[in-house]
C-alpha atoms as a PDB file:
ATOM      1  CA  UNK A   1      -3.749 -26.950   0.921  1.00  0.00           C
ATOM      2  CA  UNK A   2      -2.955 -24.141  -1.656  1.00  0.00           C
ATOM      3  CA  UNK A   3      -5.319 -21.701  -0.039  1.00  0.00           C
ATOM      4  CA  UNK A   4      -3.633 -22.559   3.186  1.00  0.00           C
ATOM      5  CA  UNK A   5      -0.031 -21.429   1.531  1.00  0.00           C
ATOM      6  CA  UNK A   6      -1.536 -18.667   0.235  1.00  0.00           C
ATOM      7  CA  UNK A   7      -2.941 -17.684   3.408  1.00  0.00           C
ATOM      8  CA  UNK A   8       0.498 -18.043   5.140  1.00  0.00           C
ATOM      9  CA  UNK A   9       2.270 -15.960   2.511  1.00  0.00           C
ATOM     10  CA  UNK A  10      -0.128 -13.216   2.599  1.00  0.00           C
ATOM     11  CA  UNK A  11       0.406 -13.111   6.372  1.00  0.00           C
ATOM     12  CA  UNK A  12       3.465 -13.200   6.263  1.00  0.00           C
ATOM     13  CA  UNK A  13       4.074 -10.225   3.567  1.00  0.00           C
ATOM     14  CA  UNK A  14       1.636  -7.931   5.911  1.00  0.00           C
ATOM     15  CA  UNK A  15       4.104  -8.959   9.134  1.00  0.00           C
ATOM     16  CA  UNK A  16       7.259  -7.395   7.114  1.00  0.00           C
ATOM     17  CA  UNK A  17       5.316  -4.499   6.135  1.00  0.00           C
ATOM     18  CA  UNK A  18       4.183  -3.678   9.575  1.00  0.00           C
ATOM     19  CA  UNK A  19       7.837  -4.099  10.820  1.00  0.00           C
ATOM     20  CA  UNK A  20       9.287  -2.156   8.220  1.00  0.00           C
ATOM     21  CA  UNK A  21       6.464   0.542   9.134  1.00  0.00           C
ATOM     22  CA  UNK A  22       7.517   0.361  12.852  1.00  0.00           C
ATOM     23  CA  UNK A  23      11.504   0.434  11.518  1.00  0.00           C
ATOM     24  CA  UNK A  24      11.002   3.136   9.283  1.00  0.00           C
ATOM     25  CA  UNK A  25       9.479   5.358  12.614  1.00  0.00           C
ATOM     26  CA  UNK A  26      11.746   4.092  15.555  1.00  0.00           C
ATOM     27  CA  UNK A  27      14.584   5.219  13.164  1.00  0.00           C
ATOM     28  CA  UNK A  28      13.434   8.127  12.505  1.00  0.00           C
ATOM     29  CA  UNK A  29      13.060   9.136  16.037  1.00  0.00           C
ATOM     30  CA  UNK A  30      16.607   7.736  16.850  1.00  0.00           C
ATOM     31  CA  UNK A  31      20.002   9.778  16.063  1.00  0.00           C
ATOM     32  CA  UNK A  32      23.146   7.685  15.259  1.00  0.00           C
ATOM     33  CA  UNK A  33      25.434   6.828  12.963  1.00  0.00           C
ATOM     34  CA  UNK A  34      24.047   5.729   9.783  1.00  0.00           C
ATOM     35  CA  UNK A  35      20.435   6.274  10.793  1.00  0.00           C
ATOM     36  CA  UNK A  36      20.225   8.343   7.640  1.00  0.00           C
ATOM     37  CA  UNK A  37      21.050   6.117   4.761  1.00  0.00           C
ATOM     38  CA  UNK A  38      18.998   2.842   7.055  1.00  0.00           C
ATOM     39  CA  UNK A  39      16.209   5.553   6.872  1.00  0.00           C
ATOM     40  CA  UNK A  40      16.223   5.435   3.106  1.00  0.00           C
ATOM     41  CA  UNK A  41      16.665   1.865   2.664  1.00  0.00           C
ATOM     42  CA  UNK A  42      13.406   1.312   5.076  1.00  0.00           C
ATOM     43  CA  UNK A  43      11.776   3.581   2.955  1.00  0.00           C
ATOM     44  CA  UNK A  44      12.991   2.518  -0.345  1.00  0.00           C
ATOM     45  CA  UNK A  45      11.870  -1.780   1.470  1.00  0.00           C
ATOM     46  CA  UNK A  46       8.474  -0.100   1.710  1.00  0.00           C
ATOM     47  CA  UNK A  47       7.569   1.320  -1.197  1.00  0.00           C
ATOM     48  CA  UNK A  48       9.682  -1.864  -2.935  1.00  0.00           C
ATOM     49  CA  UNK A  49       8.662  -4.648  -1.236  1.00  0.00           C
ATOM     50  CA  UNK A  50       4.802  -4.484  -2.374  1.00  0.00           C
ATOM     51  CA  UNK A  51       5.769  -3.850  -5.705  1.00  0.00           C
ATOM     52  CA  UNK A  52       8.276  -7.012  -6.109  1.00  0.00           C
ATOM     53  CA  UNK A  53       4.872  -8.922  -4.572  1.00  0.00           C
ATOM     54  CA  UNK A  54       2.755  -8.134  -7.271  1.00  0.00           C
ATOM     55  CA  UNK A  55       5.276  -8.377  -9.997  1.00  0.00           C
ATOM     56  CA  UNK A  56       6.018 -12.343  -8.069  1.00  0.00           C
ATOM     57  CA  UNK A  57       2.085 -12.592  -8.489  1.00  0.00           C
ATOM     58  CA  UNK A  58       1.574 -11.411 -12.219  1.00  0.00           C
ATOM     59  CA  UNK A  59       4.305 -13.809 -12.883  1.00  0.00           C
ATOM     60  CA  UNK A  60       2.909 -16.919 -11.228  1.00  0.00           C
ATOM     61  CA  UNK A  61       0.037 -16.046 -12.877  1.00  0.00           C
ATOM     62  CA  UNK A  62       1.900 -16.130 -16.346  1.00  0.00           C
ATOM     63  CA  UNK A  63       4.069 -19.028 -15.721  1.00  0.00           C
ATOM     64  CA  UNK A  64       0.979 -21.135 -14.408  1.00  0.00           C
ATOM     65  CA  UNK A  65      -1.456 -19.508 -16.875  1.00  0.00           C
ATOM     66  CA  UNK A  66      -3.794 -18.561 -13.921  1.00  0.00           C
ATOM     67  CA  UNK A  67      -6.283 -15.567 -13.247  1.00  0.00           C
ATOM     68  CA  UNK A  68      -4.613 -13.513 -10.768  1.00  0.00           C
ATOM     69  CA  UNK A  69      -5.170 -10.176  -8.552  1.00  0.00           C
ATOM     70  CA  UNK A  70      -2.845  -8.867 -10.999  1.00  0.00           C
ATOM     71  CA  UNK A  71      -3.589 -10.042 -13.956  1.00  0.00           C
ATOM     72  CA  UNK A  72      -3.870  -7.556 -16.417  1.00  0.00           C
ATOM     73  CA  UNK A  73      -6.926  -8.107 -18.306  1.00  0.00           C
ATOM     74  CA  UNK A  74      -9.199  -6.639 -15.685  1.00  0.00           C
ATOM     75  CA  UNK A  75      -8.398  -3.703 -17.448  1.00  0.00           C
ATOM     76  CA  UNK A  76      -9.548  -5.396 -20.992  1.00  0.00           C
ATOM     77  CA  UNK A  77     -12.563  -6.407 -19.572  1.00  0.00           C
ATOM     78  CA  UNK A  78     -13.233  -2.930 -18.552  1.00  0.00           C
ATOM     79  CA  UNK A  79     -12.870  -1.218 -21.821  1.00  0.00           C
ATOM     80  CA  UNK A  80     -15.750  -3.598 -23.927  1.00  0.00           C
END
């Protein structure tokens, strides 16, 4: 059931990426009022959104003292 949630959530992150992708281009083809600053924020979502995700993940991982994709001590394990 967890994997399943997981599963959904993952899908459901790529989904909003792709449609801020296609937002991001349609408005840049488009001229009208305001299509400037929703430019930016589309491109401020895209870059933003991914990080917030893996800051939410490192957290769970924290909070539910898990081994996560962005856990932190990959890079410990890599030094030794």
């Amino acid at each position: 059931m967890k994997k399943k949630s997981k599963q959904i959530a993952a899908w459901i992150c790529i989904v909003l990426l792709v449609l801020l992708y296609v937002a991001t281009f349609v408005i840049a083809l488009l001229d009208f009022p305001g299509s400037g600053t929703l430019f930016q924020a589309c491109l401020v979502a895209t870059i933003g959104l991914p990080i917030l995700l893996w800051i939410y993940i490192w957290l769970y991982g924290k909070f539910k003292d898990k081994h996560t994709i962005a856990s932190m001590d990959i890079l410990k394990d890599e030094e030794e």
